[in-house]
Protein backbone atom coordinates (compact mmCIF):
# COMPACT_ATOMS: atom_id res chain seq x y z
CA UNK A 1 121.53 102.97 120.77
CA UNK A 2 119.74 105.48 119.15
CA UNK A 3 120.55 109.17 120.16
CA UNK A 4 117.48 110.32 122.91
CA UNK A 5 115.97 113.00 120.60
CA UNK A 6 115.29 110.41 117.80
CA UNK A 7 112.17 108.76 117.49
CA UNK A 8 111.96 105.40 118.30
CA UNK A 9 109.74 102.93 116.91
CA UNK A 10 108.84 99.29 117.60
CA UNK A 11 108.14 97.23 114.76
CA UNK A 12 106.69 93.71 115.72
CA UNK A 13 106.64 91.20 112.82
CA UNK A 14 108.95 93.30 111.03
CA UNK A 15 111.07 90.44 109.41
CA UNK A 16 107.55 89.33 107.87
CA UNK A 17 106.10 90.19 104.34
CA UNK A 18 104.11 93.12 105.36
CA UNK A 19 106.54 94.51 108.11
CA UNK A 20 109.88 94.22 106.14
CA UNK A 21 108.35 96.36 103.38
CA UNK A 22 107.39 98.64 105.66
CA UNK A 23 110.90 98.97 107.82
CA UNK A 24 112.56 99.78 104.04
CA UNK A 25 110.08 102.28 103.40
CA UNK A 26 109.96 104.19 106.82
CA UNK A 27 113.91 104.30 106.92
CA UNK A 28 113.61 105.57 103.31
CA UNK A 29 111.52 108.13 104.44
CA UNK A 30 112.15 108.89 107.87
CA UNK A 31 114.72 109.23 109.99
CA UNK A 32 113.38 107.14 113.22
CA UNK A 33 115.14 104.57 114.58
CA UNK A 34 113.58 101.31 113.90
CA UNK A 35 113.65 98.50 116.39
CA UNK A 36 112.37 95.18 114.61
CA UNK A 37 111.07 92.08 116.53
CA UNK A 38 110.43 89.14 115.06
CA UNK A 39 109.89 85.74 116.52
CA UNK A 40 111.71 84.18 113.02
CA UNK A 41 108.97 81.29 112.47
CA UNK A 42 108.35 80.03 109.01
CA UNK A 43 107.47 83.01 106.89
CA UNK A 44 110.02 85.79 108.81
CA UNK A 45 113.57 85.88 107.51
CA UNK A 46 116.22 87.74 108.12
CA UNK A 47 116.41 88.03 104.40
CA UNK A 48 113.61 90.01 104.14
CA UNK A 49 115.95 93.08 105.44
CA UNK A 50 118.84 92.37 104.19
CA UNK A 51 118.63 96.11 102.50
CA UNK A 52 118.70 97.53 105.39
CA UNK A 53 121.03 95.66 107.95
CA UNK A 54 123.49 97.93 107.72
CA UNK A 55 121.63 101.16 108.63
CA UNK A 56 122.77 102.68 111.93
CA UNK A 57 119.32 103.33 112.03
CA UNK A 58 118.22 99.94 112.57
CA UNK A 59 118.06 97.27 115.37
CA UNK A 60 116.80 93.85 115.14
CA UNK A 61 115.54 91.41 118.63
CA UNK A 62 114.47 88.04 118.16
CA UNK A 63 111.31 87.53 120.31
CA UNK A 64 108.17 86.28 121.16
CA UNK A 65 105.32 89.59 121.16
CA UNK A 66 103.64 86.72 123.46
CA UNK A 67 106.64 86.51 126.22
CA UNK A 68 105.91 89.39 128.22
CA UNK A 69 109.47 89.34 130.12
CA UNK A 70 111.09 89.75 126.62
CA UNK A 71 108.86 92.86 125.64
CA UNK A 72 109.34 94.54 128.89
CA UNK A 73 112.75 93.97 127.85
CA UNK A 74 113.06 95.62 125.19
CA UNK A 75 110.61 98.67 125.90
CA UNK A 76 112.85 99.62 128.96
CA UNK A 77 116.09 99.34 126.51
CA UNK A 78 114.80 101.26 124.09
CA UNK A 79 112.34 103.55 125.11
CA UNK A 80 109.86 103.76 122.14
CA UNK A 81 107.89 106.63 121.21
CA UNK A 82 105.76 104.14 118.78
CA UNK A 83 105.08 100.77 118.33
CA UNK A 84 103.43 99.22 115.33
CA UNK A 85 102.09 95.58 115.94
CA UNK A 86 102.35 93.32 112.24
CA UNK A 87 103.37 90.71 114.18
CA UNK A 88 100.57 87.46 113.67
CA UNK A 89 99.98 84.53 112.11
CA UNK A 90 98.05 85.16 108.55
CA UNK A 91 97.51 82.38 106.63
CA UNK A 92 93.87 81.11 106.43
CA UNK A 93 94.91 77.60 105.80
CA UNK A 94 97.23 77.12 108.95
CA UNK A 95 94.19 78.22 110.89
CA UNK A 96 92.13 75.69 109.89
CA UNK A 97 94.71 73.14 110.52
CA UNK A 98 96.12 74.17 113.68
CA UNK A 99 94.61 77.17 115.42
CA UNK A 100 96.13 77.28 118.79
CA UNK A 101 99.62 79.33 117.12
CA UNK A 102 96.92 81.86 115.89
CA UNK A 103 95.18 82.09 119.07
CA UNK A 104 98.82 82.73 121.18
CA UNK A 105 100.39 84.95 118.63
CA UNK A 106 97.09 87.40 117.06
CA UNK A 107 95.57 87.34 120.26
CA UNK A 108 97.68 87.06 123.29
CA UNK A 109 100.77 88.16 122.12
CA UNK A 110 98.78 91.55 121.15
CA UNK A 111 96.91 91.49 124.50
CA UNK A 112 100.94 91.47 126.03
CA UNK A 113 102.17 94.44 123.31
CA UNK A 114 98.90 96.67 124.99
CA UNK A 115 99.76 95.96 128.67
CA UNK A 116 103.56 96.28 128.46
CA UNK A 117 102.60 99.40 126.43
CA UNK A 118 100.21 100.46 129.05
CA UNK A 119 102.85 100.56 131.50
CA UNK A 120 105.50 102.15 129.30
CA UNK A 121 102.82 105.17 129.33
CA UNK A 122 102.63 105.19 132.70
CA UNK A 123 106.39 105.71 133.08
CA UNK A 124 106.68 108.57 130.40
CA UNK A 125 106.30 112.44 131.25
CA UNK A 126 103.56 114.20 129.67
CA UNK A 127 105.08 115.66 126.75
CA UNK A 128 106.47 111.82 125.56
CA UNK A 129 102.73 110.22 126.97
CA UNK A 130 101.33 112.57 124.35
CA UNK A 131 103.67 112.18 121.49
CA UNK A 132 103.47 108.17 121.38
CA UNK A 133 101.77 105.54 119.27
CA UNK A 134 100.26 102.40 119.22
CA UNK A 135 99.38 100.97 115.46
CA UNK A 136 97.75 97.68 115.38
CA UNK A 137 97.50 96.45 111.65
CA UNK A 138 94.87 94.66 111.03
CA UNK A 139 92.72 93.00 108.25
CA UNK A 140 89.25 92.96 106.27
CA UNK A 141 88.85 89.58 107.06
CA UNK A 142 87.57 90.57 110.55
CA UNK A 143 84.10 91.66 108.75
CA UNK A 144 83.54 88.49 107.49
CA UNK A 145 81.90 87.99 103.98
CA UNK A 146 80.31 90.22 101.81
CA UNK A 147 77.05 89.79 99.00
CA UNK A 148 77.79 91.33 95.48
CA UNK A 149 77.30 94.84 96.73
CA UNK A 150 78.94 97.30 98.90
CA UNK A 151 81.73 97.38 100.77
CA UNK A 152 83.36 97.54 104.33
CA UNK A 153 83.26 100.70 106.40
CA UNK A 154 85.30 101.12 109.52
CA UNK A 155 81.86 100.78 111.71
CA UNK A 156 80.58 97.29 109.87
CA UNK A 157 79.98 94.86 112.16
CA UNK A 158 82.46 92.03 112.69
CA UNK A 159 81.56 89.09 111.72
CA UNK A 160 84.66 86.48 111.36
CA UNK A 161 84.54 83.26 109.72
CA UNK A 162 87.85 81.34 110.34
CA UNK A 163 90.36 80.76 113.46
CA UNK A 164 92.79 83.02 111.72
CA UNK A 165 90.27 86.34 111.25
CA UNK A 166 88.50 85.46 114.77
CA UNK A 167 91.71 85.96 116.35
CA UNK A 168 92.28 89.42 114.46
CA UNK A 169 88.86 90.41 115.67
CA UNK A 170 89.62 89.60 118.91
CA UNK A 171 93.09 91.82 118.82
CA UNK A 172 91.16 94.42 117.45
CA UNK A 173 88.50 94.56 119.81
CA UNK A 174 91.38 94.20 123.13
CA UNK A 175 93.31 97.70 121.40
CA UNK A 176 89.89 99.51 121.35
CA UNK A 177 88.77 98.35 124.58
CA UNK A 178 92.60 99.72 125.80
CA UNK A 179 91.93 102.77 124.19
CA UNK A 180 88.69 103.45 125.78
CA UNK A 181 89.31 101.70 129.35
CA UNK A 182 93.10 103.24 129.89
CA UNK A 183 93.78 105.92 127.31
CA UNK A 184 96.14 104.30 125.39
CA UNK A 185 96.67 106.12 122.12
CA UNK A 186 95.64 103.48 119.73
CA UNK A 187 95.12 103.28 116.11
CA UNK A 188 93.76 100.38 113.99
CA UNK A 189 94.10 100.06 110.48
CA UNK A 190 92.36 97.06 108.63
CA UNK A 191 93.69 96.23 104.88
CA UNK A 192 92.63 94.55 102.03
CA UNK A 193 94.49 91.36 100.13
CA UNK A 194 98.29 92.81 100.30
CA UNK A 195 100.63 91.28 97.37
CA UNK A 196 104.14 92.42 96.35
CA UNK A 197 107.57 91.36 97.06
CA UNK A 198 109.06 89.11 100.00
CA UNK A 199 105.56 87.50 100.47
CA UNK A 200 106.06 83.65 101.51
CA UNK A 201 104.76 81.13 98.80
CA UNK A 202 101.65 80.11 100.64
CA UNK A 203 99.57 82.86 99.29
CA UNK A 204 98.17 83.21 95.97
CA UNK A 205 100.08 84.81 93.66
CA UNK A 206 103.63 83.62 94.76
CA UNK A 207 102.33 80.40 94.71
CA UNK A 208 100.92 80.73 91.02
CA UNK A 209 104.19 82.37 89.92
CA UNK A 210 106.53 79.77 91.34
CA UNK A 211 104.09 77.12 90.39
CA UNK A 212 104.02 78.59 86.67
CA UNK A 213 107.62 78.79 86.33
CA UNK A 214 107.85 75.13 87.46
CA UNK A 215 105.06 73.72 85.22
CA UNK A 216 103.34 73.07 88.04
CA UNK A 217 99.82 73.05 88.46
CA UNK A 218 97.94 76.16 89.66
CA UNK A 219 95.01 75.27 92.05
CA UNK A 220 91.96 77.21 91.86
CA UNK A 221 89.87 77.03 94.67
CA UNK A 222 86.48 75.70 94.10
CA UNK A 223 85.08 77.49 91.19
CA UNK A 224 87.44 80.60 91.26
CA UNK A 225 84.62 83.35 91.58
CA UNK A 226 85.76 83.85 95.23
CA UNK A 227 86.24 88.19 94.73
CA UNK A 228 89.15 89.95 96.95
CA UNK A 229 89.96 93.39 96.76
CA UNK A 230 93.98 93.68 95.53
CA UNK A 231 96.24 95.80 97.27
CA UNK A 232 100.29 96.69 96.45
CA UNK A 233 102.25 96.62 99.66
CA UNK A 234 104.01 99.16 99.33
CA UNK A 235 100.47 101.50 99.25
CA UNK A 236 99.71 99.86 101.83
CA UNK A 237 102.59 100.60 103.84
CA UNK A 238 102.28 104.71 102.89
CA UNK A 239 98.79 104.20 104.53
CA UNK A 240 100.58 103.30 107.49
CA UNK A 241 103.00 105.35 107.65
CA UNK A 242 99.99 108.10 107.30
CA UNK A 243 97.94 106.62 110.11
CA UNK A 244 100.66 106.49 112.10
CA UNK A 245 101.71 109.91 112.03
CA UNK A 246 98.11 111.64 111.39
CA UNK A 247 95.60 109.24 112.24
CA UNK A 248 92.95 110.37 115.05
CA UNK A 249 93.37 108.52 118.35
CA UNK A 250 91.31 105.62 119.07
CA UNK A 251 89.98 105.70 115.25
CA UNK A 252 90.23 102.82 112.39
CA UNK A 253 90.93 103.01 109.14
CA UNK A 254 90.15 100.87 105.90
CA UNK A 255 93.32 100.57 103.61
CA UNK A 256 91.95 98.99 99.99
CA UNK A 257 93.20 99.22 96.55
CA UNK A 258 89.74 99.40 95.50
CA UNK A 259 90.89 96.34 92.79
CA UNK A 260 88.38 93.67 93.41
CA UNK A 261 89.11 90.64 91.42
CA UNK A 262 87.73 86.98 91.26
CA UNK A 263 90.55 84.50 92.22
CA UNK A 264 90.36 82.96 88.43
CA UNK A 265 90.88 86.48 87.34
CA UNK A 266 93.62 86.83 89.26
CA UNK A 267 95.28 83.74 88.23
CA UNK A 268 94.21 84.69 84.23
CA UNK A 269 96.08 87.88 85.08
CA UNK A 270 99.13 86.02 85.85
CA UNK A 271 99.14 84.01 83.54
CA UNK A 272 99.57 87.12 80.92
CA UNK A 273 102.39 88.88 83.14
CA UNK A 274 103.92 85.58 82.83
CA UNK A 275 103.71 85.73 79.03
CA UNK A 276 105.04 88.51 78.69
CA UNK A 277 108.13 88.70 81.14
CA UNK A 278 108.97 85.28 80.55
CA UNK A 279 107.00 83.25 77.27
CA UNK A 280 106.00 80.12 77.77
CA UNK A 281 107.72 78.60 74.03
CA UNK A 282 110.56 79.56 76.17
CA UNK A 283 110.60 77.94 79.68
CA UNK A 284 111.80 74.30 79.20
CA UNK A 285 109.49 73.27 82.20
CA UNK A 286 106.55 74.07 79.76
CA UNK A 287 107.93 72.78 76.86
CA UNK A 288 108.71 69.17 78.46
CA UNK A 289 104.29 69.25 79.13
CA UNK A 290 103.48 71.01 75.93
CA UNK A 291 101.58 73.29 77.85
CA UNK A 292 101.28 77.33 78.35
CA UNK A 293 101.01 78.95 81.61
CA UNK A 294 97.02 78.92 80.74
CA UNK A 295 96.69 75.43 80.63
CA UNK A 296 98.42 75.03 83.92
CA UNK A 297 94.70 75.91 86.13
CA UNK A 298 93.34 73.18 87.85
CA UNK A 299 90.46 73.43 89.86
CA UNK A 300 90.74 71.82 93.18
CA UNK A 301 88.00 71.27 96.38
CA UNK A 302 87.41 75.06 98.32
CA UNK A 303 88.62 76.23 100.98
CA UNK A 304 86.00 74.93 104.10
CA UNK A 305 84.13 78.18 105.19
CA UNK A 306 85.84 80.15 102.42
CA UNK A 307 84.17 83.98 102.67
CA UNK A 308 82.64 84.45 98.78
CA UNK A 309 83.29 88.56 98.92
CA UNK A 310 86.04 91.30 99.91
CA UNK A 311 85.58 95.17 99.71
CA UNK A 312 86.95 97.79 101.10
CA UNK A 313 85.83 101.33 101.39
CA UNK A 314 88.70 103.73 101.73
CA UNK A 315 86.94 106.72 102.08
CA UNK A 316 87.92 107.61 105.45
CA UNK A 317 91.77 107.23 105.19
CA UNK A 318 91.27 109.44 101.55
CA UNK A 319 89.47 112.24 103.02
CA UNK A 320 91.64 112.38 106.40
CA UNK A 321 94.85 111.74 105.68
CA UNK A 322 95.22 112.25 102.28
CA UNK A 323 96.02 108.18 101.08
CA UNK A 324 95.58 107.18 97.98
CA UNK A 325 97.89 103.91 96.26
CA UNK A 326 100.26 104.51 93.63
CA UNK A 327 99.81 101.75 91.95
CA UNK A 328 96.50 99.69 89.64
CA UNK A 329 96.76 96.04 89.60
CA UNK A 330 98.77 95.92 86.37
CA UNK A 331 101.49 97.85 86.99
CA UNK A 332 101.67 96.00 91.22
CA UNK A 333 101.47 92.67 89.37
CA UNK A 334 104.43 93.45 86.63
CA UNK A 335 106.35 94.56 89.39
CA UNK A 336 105.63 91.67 91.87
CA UNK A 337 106.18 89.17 88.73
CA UNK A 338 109.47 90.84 88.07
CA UNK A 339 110.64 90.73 91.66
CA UNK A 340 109.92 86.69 92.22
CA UNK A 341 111.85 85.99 88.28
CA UNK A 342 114.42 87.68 90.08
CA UNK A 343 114.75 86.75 92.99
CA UNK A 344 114.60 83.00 93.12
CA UNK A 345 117.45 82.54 95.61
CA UNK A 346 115.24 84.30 98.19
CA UNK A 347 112.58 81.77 97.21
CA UNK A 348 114.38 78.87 97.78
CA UNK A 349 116.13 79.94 100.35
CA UNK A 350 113.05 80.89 102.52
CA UNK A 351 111.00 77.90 101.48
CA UNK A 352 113.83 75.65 102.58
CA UNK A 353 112.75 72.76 104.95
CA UNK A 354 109.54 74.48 105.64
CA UNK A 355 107.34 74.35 103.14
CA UNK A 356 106.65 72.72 99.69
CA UNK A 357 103.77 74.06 98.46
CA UNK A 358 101.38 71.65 99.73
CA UNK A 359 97.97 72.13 99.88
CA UNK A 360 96.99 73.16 103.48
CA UNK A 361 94.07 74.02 105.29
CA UNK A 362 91.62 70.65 104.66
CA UNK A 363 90.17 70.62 108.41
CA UNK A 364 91.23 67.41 108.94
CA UNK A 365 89.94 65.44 112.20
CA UNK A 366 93.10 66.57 114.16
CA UNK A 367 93.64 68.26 117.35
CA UNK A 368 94.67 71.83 116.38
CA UNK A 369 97.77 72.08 118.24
């Protein structure tokens, strides 16, 4: 157990790709003690903290953020001064096939994290009511889709478009309504397209680089012009952190690498990095097609109600808390490029029995569940 005079902070969906990135950078840079919670389904791993599994510092629960005996659990163990909610279900794909999971975990399981939290304030003496935080990450996806100009603000109107950013909205509208109905100090950050290390091969880019590597095809959605604003993990984590520990109560704030990019530019990216850490003349799974990485893009039907445009306007978190990334696309993209060439154990390893890159998210006539 952590001594009493140390900070204390919950971290729901830590063992995720988001959350585990942010556990090695706050115990890098912090000296809290971080509890992690993590219901382990197909894209958290244990793996993902593997760095930091032998820090004194650090305490991992397997649990549901939806069971509310578990969380009342753990909040009367260990006594948190913050908790920061990653925990959800993300990919857009899933929704579409089965959107009761997203509905239970984005939704629900948040609405549990605000009431057990809720009553944890109750319990606390004014001087630890005051000091404690509750950080609900979010996403942009909640604003729905954009034209070819501007951006999103923190007061655009919601407007979500699949089962996966309708539940978000709807967690983001049950913290502010906590906020302003009970006084719990909330804080809500909304992100752009995160990308990195430890993200699970559903999403685009470790799907392309895996796929490359393979000589596999890469499928393009549709016609590729689909624009997303590109952000490193690890900036978006420092955003956190900053929120977290300077952000106004009851405020939002828009975390974007201000890096839009169509999909097929992302993927025409790629395929350069790829060039260059690892030539296609010398992968043998290229040579046996007589193909380069380029030649490897296939475009395949869209994505049903697949938002055209992401932006994100960081001006806020700039100008109050200082933010800004460390990192363009090129140098993120090297980096996350290196990181998966490296680190294919971790790839098959979490990948294992749960997924083979399959195409998801085709709306058949099923029933969701």
């Amino acid at each position: 157990m952590p001594k009493k005079t140390q900070e204390v902070w919950i971290v729901t969906g830590g063992a995720g790709f988001i959350g585990s990135n942010f556990v090695r950078l706050a115990l890098g840079q912090r000296d809290a003690h971080i509890v992690v919670v993590d219901k382990l389904t197909y894209a958290g791993h244990l793996e993902n903290l593997s760095e930091v599994a032998g820090d004194p510092r650090f305490t991992f629960v397997k649990a549901d953020i939806a069971d509310r005996p578990a969380m009342e659990e753990i909040f009367r163990v260990h006594q948190p001064t913050a908790l920061l909610n990653f925990a959800a279900e993300t990919h857009v794909d899933r929704s579409i096939d089965g959107p009761t999971a997203f509905v239970q975990t984005n939704l629900m399981g948040t609405f549990v994290l605000l009431d057990v939290a809720r009553n944890h304030l109750n319990s606390l003496d004014s001087t630890s009511r005051e000091a404690f935080r509750f950080l609900h990450v979010s996403t942009d996806e909640v604003y729905g889709s954009l034209g070819p100009e501007g951006a999103f603000t923190e007061t655009t109107p919601y407007q979500p478009n699949s089962p996966y950013s309708a539940s978000k909205a709807g967690a983001d509208h049950l913290v502010r309504a906590y906020f302003a109905t009970y006084g719990l100090p909330t804080i809500i950050s909304n992100c752009s397209n995160n990308y990195g290390p430890y993200q699970f091969p559903e999403k685009l880019l470790p799907l392309m680089i895996l796929n490359a590597t393979e000589g596999r095809d890469l499928p393009i959605y549709g016609d590729g012009s689909n624009v997303r604003d590109w952000l490193y993990v690890e900036d978006h984590c420092a955003g956190i952190l900053l929120a977290l520990e300077r952000g106004r109560l009851g405020e939002k704030y828009n975390i974007g690498g201000d890096c839009e990019r169509t999909n097929l530019e992302i993927v025409d990216a790629l395929c350069e990095a790829l060039e260059r850490a690892r030539p296609s003349g010398a992968n043998p799974a290229l040579l046996s097609r007589g193909k380069t990485y380029t030649d490897l893009k296939t475009f395949v039907d869209d994505r049903p109600g697949h938002d055209k445009r992401y932006a994100i306007d960081a001006t806020k978190i700039r100008r109050e808390l200082g933010w800004s990334p460390a990192h363009d696309f090129a140098s993120g993209l090297a980096a996350t490029v290196d990181w998966y060439l490296a680190n294919r154990n971790w790839c098959e390893e979490v990948q294992s029995g749960r997924y083979e890159r399959e195409r998801l998210g085709l709306a058949s006539n099923n029933s969701g569940q």
